[in-house]
C-alpha atoms as a PDB file:
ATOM      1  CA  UNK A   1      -4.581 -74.296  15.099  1.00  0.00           C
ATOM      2  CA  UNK A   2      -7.777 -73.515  16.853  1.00  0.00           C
ATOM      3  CA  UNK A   3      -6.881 -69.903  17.109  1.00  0.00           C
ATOM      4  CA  UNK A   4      -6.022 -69.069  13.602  1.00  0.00           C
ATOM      5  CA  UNK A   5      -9.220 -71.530  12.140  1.00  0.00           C
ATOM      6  CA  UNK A   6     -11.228 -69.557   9.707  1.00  0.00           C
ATOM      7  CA  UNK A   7     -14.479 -70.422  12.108  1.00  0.00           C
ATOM      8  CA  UNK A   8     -14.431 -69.166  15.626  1.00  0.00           C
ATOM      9  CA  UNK A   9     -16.413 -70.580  18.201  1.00  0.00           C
ATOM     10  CA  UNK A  10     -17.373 -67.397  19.717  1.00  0.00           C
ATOM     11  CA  UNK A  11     -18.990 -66.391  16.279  1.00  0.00           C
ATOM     12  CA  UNK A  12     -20.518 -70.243  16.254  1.00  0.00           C
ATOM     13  CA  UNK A  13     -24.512 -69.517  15.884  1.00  0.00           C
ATOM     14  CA  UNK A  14     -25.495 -73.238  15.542  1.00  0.00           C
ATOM     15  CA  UNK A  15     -25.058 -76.649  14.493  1.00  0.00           C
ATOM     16  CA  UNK A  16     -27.480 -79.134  11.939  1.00  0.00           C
ATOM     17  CA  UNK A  17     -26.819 -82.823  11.923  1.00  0.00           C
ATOM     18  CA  UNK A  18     -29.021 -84.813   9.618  1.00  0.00           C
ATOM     19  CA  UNK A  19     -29.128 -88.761   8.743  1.00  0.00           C
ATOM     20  CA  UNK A  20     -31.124 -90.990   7.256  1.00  0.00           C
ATOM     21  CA  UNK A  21     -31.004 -93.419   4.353  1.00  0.00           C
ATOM     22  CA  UNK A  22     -30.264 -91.915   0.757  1.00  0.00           C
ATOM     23  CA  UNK A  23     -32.251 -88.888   0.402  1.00  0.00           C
ATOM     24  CA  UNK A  24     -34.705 -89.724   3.427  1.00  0.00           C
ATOM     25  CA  UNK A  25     -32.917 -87.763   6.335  1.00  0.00           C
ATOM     26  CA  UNK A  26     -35.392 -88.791   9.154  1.00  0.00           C
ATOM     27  CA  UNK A  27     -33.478 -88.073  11.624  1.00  0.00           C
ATOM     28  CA  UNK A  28     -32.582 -84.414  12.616  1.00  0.00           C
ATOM     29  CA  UNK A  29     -31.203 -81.929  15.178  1.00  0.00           C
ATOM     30  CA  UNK A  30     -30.828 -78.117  15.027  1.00  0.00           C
ATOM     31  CA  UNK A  31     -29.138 -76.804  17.671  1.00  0.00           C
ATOM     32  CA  UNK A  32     -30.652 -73.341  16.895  1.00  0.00           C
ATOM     33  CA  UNK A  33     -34.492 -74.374  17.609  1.00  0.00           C
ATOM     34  CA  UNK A  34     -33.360 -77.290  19.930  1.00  0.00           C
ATOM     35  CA  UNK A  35     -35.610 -79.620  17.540  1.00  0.00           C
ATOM     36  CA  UNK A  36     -34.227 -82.985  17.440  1.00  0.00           C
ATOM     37  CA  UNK A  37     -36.192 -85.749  15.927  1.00  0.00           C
ATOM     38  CA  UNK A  38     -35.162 -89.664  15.679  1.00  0.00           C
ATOM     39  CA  UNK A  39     -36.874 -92.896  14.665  1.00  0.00           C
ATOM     40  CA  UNK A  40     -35.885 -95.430  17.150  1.00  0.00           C
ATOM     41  CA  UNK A  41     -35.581 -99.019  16.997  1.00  0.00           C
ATOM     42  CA  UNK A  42     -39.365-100.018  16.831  1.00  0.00           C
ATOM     43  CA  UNK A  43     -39.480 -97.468  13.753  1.00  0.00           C
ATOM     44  CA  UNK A  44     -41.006 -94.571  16.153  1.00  0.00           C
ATOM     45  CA  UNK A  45     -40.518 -91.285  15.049  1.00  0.00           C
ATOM     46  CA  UNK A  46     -39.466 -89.622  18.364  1.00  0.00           C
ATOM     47  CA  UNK A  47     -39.730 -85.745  18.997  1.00  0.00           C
ATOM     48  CA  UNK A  48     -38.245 -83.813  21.788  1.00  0.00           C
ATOM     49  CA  UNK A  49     -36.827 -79.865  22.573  1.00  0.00           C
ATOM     50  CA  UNK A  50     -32.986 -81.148  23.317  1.00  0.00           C
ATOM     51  CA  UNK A  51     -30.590 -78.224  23.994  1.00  0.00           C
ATOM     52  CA  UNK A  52     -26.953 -78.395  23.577  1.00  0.00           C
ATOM     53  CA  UNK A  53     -24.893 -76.533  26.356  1.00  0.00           C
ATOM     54  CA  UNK A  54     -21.800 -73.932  25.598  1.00  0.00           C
ATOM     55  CA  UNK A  55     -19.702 -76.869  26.272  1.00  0.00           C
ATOM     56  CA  UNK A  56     -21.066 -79.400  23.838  1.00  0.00           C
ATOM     57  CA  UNK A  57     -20.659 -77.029  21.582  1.00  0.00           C
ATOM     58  CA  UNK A  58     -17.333 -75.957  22.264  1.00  0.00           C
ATOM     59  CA  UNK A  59     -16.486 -79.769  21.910  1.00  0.00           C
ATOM     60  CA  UNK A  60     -18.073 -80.103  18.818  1.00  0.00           C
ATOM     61  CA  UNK A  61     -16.269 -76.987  17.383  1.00  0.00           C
ATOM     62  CA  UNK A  62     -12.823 -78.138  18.596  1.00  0.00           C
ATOM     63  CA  UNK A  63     -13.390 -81.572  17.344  1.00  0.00           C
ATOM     64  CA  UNK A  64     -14.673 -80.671  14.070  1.00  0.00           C
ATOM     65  CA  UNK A  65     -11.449 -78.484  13.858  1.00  0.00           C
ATOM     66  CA  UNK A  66      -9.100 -81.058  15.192  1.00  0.00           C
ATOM     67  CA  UNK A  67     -10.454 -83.729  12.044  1.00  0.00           C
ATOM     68  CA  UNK A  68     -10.084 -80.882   9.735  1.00  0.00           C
ATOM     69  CA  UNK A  69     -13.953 -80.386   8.822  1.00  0.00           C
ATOM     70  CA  UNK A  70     -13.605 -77.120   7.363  1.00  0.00           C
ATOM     71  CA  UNK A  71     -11.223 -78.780   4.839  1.00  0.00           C
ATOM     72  CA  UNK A  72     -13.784 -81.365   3.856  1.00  0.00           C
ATOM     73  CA  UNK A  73     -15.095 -81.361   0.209  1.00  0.00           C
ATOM     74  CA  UNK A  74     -19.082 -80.517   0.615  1.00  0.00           C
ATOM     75  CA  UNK A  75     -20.750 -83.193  -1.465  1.00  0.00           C
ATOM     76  CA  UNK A  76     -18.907 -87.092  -0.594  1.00  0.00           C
ATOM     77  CA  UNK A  77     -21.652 -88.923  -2.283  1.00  0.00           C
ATOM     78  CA  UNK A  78     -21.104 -92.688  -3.531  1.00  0.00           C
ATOM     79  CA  UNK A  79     -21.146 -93.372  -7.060  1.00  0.00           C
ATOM     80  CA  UNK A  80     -23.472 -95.836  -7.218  1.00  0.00           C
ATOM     81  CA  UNK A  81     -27.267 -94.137  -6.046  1.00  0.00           C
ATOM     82  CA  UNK A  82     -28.598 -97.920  -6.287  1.00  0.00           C
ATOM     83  CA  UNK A  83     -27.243 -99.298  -3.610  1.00  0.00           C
ATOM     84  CA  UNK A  84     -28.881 -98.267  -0.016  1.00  0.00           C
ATOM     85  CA  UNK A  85     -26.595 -96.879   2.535  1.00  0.00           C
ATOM     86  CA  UNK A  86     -26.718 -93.896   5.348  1.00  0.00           C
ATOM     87  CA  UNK A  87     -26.050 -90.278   4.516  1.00  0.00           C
ATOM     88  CA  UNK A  88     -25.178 -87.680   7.040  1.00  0.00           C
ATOM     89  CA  UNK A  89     -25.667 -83.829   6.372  1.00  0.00           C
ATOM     90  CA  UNK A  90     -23.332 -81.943   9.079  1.00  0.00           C
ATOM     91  CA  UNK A  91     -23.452 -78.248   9.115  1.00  0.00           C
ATOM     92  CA  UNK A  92     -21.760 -75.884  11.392  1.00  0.00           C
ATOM     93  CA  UNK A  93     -23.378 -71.672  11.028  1.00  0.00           C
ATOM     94  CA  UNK A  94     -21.702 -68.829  11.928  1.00  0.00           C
ATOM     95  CA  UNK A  95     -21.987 -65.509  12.001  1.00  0.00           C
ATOM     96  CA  UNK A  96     -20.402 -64.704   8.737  1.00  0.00           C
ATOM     97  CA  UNK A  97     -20.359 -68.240   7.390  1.00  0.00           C
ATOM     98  CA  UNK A  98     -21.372 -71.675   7.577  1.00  0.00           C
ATOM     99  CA  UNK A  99     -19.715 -75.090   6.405  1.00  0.00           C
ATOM    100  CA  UNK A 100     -21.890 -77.925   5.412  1.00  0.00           C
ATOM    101  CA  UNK A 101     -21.281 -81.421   4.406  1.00  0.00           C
ATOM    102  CA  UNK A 102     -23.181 -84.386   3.047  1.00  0.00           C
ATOM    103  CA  UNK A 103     -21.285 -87.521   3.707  1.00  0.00           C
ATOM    104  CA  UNK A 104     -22.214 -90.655   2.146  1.00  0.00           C
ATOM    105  CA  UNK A 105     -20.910 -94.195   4.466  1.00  0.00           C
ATOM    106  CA  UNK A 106     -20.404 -95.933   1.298  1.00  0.00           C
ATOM    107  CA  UNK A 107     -18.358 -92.408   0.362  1.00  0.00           C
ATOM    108  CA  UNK A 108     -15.427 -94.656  -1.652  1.00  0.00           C
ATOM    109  CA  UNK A 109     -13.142 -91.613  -0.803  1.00  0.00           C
ATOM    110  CA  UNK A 110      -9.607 -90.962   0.774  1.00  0.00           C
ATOM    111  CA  UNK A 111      -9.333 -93.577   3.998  1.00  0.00           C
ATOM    112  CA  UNK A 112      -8.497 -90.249   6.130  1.00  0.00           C
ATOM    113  CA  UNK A 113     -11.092 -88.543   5.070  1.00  0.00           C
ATOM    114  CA  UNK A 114     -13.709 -91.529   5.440  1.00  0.00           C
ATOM    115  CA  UNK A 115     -11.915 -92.296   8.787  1.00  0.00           C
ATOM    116  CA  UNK A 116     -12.160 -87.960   9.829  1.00  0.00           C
ATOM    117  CA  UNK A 117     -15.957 -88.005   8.639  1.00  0.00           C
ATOM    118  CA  UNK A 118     -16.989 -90.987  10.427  1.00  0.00           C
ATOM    119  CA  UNK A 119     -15.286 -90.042  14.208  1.00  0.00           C
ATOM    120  CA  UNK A 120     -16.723 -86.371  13.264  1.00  0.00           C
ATOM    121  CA  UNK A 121     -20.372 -88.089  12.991  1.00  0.00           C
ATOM    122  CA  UNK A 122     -19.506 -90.366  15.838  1.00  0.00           C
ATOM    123  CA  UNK A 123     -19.093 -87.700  18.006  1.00  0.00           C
ATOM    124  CA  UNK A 124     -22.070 -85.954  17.428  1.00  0.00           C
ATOM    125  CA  UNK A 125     -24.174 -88.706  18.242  1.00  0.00           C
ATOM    126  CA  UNK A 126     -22.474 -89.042  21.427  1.00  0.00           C
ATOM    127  CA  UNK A 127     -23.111 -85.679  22.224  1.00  0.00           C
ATOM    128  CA  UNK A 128     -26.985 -85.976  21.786  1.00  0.00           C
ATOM    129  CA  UNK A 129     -26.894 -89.678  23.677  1.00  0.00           C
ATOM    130  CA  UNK A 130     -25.553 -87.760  26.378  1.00  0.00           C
ATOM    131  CA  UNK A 131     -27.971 -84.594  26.438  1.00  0.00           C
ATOM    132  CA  UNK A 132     -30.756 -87.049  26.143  1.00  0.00           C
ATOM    133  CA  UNK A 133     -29.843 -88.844  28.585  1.00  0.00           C
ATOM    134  CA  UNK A 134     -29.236 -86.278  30.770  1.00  0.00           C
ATOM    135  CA  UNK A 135     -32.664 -84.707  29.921  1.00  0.00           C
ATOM    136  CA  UNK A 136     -34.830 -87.946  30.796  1.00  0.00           C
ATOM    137  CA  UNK A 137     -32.894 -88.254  33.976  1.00  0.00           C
ATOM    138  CA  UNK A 138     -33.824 -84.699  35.225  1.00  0.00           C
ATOM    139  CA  UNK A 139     -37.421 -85.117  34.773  1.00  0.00           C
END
C-alpha cells in the first residue's frame, strides 16, 4: 500500500500542523523552517527551532498512509461555527503535490473518519513531545 500511495516519502518536502480554537490557530509547526510555536498551560506563547529527523518523518508519512489521509475530504468543519471547539490544519508537501486538511473535533462526520483524524493528530503531537523533549535534554 505504501509503495503504490500517490505520495512518496522520498519526494516528502515537509510537513505543517496547525491548532488552535476556531479560526485562532496559535499553535504551529513547519517542518520546513523548523518553527514550532505553542501556548502552554500558563497561556505562554512558547517559540523554539524544533527539527524533525528522517525518521519522524518517515513515521509520520507511513502513519498518515496507514489511516488513509490522502483519502480524507479537505474541509471537516462542524456545522455549527457558534459553538467553540479545536481545529487542526494538517498538511503534508511534496514535490509535485501537497495534501492538506482542516479537521474540526466537533467534525459530526463518519466515526472512521473522526476516529482516523484524531489518531493522525495524536500522533503528531507525540512526535513533537518527543523532539522537544529530546531537544531540552541535550542542552
Amino acid at each position: 500500500m505504501i509503495k503504490n500511495a500517490p505520495y512518496k516519502f522520498s519526494e516528502l518536502e515537509s510537513i505543517r500542523f496547525e491548532f488552535g480554537y476556531n479560526d485562532s490557530l496559535l499553535n504551529k509547526y513547519n517542518s520546513a523552517t523548523g518553527d514550532y510555536q505553542y501556548v502552554n498551560r500558563r497561556d505562554s506563547v512558547i517559540k523554539m527551532n524544533l527539527k524533525l529527523n528522517n525518521d519522524d518523518l518517515l513515521y509520520l508519512h507511513r502513519k498518515a498512509a496507514e489511516l488513509g489521509f490522502w483519502d480524507f475530504p479537505a474541509n471537516e468543519l462542524k456545522k455549527d461555527s457558534v459553538e467553540r471547539s479545536p481545529r487542526y490544519l494538517i498538511q503534508f508537501n511534496y514535490k509535485r503535490k501537497s495534501k492538506t486538511v482542516i479537521y474540526d473535533a466537533a467534525y459530526q462526520g463518519n466515526e472512521k473518519l473522526v476516529d482516523a483524524n484524531q489518531r493522525l493528530i495524536k500522533e503528531i503531537q507525540k512526535i513533537l513531545t518527543i523532539a522537544e523533549e529530546h531537544k531540552r535534554a541535550n542542552k
